[in-house]
N, C-alpha and C. Protein backbone atom coordinates (compact mmCIF):
# COMPACT_ATOMS: atom_id res chain seq x y z
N UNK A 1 -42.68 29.76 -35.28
CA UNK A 1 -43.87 29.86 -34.47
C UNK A 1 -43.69 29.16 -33.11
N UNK A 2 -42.92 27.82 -33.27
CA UNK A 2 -42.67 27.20 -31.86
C UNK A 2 -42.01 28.24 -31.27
N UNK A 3 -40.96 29.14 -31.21
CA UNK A 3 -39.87 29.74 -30.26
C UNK A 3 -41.15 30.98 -29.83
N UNK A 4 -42.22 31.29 -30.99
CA UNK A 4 -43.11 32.61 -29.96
C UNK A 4 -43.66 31.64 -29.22
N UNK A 5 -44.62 30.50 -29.31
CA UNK A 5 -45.17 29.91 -28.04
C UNK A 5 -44.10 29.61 -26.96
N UNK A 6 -42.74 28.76 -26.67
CA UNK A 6 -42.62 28.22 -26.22
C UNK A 6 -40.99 29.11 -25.60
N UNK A 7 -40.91 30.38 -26.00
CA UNK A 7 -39.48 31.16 -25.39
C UNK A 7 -39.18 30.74 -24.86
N UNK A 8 -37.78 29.78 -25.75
CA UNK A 8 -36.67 29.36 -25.11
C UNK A 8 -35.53 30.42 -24.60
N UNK A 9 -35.46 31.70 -25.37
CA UNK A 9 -34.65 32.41 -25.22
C UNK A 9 -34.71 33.24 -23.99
N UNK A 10 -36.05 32.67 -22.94
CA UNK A 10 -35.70 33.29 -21.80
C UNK A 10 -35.08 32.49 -20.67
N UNK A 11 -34.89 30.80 -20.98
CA UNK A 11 -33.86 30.20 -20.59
C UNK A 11 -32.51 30.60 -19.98
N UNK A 12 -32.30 31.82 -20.80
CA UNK A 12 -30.80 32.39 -20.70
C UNK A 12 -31.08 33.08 -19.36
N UNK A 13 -32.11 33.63 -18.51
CA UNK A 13 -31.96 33.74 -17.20
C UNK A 13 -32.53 33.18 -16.40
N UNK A 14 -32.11 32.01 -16.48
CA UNK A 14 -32.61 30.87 -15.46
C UNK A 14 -31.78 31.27 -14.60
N UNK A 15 -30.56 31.49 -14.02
CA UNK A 15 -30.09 31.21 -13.24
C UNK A 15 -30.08 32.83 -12.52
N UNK A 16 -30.16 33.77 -12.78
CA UNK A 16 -30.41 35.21 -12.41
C UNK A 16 -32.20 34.97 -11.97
N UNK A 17 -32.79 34.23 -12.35
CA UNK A 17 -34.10 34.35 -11.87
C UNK A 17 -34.29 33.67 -10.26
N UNK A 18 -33.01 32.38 -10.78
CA UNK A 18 -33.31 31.64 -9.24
C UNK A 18 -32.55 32.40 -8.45
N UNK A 19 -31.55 32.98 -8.51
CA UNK A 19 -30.94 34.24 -7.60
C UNK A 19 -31.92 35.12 -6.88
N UNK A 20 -32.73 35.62 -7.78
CA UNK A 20 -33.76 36.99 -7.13
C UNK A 20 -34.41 36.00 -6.77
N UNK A 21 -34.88 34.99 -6.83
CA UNK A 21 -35.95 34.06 -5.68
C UNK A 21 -35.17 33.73 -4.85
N UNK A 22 -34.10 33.19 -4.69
CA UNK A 22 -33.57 32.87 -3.40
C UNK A 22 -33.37 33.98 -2.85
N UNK A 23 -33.33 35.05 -3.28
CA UNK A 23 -32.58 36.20 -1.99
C UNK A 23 -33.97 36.81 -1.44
N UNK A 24 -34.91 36.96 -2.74
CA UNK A 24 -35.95 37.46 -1.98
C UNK A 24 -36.83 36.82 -0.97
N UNK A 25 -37.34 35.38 -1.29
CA UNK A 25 -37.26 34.34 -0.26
C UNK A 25 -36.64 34.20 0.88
N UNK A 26 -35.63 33.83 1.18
CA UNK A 26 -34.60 34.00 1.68
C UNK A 26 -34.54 35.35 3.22
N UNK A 27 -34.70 36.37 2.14
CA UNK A 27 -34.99 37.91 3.36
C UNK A 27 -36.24 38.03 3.87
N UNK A 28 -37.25 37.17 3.24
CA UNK A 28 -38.51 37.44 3.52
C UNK A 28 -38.62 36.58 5.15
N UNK A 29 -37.61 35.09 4.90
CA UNK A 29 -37.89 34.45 5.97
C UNK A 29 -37.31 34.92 6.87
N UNK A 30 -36.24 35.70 6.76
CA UNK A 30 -35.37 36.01 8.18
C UNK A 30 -36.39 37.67 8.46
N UNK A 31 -36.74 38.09 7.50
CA UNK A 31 -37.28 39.15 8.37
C UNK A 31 -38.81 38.79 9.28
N UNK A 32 -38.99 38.00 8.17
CA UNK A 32 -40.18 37.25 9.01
C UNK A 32 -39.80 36.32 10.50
N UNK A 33 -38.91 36.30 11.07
CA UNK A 33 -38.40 35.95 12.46
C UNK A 33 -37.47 36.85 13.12
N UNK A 34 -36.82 37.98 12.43
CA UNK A 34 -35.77 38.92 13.12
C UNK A 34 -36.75 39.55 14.09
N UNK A 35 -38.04 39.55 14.69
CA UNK A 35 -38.64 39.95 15.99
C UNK A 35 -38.47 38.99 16.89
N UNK A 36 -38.58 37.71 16.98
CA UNK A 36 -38.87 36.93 17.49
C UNK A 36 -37.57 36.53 18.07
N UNK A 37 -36.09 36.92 17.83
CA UNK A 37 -34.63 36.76 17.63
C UNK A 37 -34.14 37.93 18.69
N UNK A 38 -35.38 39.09 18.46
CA UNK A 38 -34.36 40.40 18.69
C UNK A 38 -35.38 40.43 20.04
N UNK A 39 -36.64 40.12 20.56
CA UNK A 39 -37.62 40.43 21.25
C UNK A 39 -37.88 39.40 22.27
N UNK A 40 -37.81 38.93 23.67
CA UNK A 40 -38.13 37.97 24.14
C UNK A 40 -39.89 38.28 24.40
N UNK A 41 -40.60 39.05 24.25
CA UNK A 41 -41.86 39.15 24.18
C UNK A 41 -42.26 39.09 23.24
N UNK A 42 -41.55 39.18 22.23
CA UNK A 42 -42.27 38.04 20.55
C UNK A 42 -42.11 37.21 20.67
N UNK A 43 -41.22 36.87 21.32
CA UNK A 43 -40.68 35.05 21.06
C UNK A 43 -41.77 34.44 22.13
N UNK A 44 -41.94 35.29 22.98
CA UNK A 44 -43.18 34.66 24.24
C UNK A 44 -44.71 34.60 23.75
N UNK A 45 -45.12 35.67 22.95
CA UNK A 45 -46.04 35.53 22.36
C UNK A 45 -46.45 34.31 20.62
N UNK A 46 -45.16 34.04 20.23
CA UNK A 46 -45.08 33.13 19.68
C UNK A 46 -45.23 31.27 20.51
N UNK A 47 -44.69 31.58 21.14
CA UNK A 47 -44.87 30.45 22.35
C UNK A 47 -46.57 30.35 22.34
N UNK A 48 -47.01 31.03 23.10
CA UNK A 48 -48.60 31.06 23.42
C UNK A 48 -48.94 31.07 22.09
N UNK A 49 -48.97 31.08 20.75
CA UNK A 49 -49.85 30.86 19.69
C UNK A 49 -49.36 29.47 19.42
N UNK A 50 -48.29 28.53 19.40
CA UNK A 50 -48.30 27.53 19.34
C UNK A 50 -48.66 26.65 20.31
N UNK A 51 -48.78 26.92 21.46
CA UNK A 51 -49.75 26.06 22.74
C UNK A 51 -51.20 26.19 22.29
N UNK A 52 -51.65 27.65 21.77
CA UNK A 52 -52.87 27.51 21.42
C UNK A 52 -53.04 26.34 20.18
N UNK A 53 -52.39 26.54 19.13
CA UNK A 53 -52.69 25.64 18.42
C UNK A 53 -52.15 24.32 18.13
N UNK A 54 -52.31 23.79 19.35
CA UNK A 54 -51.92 22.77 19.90
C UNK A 54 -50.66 21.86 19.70
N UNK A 55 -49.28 22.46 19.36
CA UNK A 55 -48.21 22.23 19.22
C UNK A 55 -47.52 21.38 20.54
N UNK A 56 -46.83 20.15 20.63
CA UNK A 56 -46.25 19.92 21.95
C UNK A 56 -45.03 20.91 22.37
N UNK A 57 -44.17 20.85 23.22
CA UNK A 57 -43.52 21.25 23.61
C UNK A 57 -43.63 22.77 23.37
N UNK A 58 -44.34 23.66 23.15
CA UNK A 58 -44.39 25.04 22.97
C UNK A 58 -42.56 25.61 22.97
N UNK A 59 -42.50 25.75 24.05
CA UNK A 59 -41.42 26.70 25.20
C UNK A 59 -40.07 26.08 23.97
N UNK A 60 -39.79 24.95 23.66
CA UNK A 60 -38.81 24.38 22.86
C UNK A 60 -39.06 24.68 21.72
N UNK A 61 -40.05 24.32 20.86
CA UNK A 61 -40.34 24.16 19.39
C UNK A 61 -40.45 25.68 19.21
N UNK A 62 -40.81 26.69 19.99
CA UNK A 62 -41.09 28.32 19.31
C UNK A 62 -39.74 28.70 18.37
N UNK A 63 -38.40 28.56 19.63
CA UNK A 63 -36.89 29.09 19.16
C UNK A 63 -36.58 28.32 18.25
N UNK A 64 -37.10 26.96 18.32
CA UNK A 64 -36.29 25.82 17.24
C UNK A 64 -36.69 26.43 16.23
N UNK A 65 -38.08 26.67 15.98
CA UNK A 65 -38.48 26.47 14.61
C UNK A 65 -37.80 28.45 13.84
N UNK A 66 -38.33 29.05 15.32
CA UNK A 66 -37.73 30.75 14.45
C UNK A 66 -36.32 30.24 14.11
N UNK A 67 -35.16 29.65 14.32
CA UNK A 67 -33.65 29.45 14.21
C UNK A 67 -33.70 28.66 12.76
N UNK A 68 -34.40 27.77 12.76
CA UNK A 68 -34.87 26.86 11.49
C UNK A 68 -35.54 27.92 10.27
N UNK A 69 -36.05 28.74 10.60
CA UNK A 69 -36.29 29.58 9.46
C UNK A 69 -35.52 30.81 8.97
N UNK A 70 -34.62 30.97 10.02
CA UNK A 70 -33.76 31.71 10.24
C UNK A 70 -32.68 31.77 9.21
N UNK A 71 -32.12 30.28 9.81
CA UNK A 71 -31.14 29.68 8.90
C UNK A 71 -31.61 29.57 7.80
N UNK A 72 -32.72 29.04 7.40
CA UNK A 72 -33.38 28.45 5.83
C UNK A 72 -33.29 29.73 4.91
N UNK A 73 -33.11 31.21 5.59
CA UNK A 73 -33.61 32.09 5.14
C UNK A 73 -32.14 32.70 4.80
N UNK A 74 -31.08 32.84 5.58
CA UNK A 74 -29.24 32.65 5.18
C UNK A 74 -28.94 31.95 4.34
N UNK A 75 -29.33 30.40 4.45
CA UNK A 75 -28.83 29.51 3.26
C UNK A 75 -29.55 30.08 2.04
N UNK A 76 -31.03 30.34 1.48
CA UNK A 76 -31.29 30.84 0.84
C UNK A 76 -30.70 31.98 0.12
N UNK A 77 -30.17 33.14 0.53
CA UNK A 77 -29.65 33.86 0.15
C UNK A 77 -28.80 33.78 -0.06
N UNK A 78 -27.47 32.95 0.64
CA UNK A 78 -26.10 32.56 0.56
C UNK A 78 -26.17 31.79 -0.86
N UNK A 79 -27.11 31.00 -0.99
CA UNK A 79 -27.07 29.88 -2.01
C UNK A 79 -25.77 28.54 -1.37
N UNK A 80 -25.82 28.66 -0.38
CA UNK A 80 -25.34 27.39 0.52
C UNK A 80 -26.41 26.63 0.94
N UNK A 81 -25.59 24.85 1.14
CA UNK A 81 -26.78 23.84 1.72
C UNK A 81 -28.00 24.10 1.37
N UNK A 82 -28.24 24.90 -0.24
CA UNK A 82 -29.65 25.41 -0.53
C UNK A 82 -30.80 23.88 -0.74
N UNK A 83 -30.25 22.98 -1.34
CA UNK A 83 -30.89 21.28 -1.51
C UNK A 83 -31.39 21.56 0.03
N UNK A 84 -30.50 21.49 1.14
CA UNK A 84 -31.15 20.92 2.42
C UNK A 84 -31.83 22.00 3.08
N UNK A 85 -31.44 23.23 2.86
CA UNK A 85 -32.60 24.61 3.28
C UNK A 85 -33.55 23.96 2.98
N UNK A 86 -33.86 23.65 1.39
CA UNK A 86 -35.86 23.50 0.61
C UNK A 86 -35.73 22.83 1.00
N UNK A 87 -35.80 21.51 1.14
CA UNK A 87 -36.35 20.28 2.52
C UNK A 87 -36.64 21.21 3.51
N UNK A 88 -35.83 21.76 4.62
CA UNK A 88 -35.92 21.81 5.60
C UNK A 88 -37.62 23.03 5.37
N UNK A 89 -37.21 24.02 4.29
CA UNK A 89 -38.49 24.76 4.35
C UNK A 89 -39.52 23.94 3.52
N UNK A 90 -39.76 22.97 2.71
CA UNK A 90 -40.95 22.59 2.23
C UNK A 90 -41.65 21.72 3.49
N UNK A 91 -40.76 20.82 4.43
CA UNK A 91 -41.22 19.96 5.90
C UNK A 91 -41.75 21.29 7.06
N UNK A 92 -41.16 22.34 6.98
CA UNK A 92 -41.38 23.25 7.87
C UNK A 92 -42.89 23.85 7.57
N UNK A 93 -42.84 24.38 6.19
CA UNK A 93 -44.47 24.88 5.82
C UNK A 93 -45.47 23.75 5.81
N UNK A 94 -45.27 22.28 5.32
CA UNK A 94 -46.59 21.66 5.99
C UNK A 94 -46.88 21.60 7.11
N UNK A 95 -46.42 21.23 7.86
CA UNK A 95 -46.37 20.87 9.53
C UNK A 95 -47.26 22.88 9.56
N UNK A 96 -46.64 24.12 9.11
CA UNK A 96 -47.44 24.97 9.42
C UNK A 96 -48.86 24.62 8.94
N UNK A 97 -49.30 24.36 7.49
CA UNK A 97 -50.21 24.12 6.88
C UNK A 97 -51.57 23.27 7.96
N UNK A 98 -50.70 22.04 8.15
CA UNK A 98 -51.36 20.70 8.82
C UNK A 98 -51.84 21.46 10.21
N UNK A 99 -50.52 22.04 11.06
CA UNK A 99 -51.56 22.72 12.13
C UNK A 99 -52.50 23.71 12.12
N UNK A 100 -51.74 24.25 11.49
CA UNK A 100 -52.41 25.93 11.61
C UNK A 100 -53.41 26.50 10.27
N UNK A 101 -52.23 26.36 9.25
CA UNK A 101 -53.37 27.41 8.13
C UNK A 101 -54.77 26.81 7.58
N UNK A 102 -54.41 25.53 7.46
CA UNK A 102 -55.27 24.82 7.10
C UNK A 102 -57.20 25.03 7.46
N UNK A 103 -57.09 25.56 8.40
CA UNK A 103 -58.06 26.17 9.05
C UNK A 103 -58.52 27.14 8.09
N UNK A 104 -57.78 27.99 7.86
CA UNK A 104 -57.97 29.47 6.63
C UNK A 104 -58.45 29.18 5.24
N UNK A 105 -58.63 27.94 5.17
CA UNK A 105 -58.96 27.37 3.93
C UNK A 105 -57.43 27.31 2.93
N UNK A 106 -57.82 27.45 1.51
CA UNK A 106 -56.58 27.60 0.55
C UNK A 106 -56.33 29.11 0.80
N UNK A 107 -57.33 30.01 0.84
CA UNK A 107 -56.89 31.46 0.65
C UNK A 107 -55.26 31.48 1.56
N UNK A 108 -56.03 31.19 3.02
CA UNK A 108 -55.46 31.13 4.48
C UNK A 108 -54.10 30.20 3.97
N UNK A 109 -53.64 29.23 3.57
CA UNK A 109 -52.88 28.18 3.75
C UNK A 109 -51.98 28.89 1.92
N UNK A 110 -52.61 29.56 1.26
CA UNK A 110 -51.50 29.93 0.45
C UNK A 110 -49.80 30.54 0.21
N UNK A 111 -49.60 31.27 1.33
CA UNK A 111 -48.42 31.88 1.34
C UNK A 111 -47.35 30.38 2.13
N UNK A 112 -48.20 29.64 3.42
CA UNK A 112 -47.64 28.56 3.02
C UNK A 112 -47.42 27.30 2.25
N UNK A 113 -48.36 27.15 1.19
CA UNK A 113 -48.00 26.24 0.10
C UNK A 113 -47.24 27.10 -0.84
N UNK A 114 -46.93 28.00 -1.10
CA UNK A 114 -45.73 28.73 -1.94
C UNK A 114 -44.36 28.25 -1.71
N UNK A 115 -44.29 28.87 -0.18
CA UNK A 115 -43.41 28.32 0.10
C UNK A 115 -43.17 27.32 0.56
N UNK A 116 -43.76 25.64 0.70
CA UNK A 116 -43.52 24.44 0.41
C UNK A 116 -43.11 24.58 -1.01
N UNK A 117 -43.37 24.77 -2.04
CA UNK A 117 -43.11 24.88 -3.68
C UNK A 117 -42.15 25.35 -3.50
N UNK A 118 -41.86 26.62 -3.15
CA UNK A 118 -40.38 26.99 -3.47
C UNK A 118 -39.33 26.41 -2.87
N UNK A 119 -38.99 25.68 -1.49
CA UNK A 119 -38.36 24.51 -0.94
C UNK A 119 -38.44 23.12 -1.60
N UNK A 120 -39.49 22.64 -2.17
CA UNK A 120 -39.46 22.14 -2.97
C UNK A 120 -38.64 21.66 -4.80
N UNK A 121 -39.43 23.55 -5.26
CA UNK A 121 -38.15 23.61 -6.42
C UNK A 121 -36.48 23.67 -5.80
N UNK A 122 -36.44 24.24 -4.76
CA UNK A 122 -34.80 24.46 -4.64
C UNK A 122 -34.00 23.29 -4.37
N UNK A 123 -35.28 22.06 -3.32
CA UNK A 123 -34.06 21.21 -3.28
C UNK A 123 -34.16 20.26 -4.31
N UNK A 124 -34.91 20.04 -5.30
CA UNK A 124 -34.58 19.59 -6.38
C UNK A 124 -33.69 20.35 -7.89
N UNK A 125 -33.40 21.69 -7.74
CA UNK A 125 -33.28 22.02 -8.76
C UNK A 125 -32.00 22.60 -8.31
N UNK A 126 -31.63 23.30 -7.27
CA UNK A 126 -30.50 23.53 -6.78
C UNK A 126 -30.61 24.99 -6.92
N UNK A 127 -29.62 25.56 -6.29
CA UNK A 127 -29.50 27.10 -6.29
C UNK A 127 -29.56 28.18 -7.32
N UNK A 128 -29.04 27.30 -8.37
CA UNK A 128 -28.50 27.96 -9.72
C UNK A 128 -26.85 28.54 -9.92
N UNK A 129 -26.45 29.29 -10.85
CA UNK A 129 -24.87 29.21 -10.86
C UNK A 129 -24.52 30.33 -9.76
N UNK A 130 -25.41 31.61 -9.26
CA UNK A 130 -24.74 32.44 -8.64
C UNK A 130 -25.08 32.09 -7.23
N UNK A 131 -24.29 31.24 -6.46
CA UNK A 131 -24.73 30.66 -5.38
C UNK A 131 -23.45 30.32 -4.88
N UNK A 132 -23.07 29.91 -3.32
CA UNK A 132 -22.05 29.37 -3.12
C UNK A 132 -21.91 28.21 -2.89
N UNK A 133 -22.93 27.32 -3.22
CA UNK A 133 -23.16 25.44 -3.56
C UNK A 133 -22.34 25.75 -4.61
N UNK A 134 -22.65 27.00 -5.57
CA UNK A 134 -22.15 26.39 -7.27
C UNK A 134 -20.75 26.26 -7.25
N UNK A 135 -20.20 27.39 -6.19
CA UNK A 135 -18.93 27.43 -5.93
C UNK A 135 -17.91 25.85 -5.41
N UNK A 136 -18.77 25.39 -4.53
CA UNK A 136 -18.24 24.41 -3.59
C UNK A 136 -18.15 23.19 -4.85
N UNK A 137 -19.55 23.21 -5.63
CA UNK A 137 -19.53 22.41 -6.12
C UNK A 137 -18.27 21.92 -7.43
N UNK A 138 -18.12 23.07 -8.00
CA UNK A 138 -17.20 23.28 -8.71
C UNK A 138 -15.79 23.16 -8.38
N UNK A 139 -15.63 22.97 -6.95
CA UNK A 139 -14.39 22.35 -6.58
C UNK A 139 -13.77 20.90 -5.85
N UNK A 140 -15.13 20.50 -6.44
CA UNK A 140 -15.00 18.49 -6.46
C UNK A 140 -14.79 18.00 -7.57
């Protein structure tokens, strides 16, 4: 009766599960900035929504942060530097949260507390085996 409540036997794809989250994660963030990369009038109109919402340095922080999600969104999928990707994306979605969504209430601020959680689980839990951390790691 414990193994129907408590399926352990789906344990066995832990590590195929964190795969399809990192990659899908992962593509979601880079497609979610491949305008802003490919477009200097996205990237300008990204500018002006962070002056609006009162960000310093606009003109600097727009590219930093699309390159920062950019990358978070490669390492993700690569399953490289995945520990320091989730930092870098769980610090990246509050700072969105704190300025911006927060306003939207929880509805508004949900897709970024997900992904704080999922930066979260990754840099504590690590990539899983099909990753190329697992690789690196395996050769220390």
């Amino acid at each position: 009766m414990n193994r129907l409540i408590t399926l352990p036997q789906l344990a066995a794809g832990n590590d195929l599960a964190f795969l399809a989250m990192r990659i899908t994660v992962g593509s979601f963030l880079v497609w979610g900035v491949w305008d802003n990369i490919t477009s200097a009038q996205h990237m300008a109109t990204f500018v002006a929504f962070l002056r609006q919402s009162g960000f310093p340095a606009p003109e600097l922080l727009a590219p930093f942060d699309v390159w920062v999600q950019f990358g978070i969104g490669v390492s993700f999928v690569l399953g490289l530097a995945t520990r320091w990707a989730g930092l870098l994306c769980a610090v990246n979605f509050v700072v969105a949260i704190v300025m911006v969504d927060h306003v939207q209430g929880w509805r508004g601020s949900f897709g970024s507390m997900c992904l704080v959680m999922i930066g979260v689980v990754l840099a504590t839990h690590g990539p899983g085996r099909y990753a190329l951390d697992a690789r690196l790691s395996a050769r220390t």
